[in-house]
Protein backbone atom coordinates (compact mmCIF):
# COMPACT_ATOMS: atom_id res chain seq x y z
CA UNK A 1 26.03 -60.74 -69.14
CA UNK A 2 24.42 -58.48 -66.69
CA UNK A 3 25.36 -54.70 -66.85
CA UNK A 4 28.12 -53.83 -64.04
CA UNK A 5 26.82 -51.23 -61.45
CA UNK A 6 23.51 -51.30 -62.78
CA UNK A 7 22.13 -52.42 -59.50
CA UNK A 8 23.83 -49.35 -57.95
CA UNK A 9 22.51 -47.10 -60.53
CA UNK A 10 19.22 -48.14 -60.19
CA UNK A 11 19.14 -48.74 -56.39
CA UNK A 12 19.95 -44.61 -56.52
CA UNK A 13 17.54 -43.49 -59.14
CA UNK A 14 14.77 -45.51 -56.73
CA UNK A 15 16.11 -43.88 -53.94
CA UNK A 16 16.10 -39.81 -55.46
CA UNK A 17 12.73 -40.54 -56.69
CA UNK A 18 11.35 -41.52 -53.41
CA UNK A 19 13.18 -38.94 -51.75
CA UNK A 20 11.62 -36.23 -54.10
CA UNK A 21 8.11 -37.46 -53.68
CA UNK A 22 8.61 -37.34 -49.51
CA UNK A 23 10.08 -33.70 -49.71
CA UNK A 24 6.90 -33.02 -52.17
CA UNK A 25 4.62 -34.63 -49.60
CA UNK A 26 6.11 -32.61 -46.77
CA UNK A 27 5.78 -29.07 -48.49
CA UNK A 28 2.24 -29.81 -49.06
CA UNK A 29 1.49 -30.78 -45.81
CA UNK A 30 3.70 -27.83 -44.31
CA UNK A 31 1.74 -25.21 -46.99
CA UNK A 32 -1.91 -26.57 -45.71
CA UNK A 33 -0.69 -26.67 -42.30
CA UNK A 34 0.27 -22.63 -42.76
CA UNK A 35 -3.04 -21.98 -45.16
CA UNK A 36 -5.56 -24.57 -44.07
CA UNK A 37 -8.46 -22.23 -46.01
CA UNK A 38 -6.39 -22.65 -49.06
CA UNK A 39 -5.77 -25.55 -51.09
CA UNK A 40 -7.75 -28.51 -52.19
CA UNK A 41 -7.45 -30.21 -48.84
CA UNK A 42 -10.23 -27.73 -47.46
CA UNK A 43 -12.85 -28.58 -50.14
């Protein structure tokens, strides 16, 4: 018998992670868009 809500939990957990990874992304880009000479982007 499958787990009630588990769908929902896990739909969520998928969705926070990617939402954490796109707000990481986005203060990278944001800090080597501010410091371009800094950062391993410039190497």
């Amino acid at each position: 018998m499958p787990i009630p809500g588990f769908d929902t939990v896990a739909l969520v957990v998928i969705i926070f992670v990617a939402l954490r990874e796109t707000v990481a992304r986005f203060r990278l880009i944001r800090a080597a868009r501010r410091a371009p000479s800094q950062g391993p982007a410039s190497a």
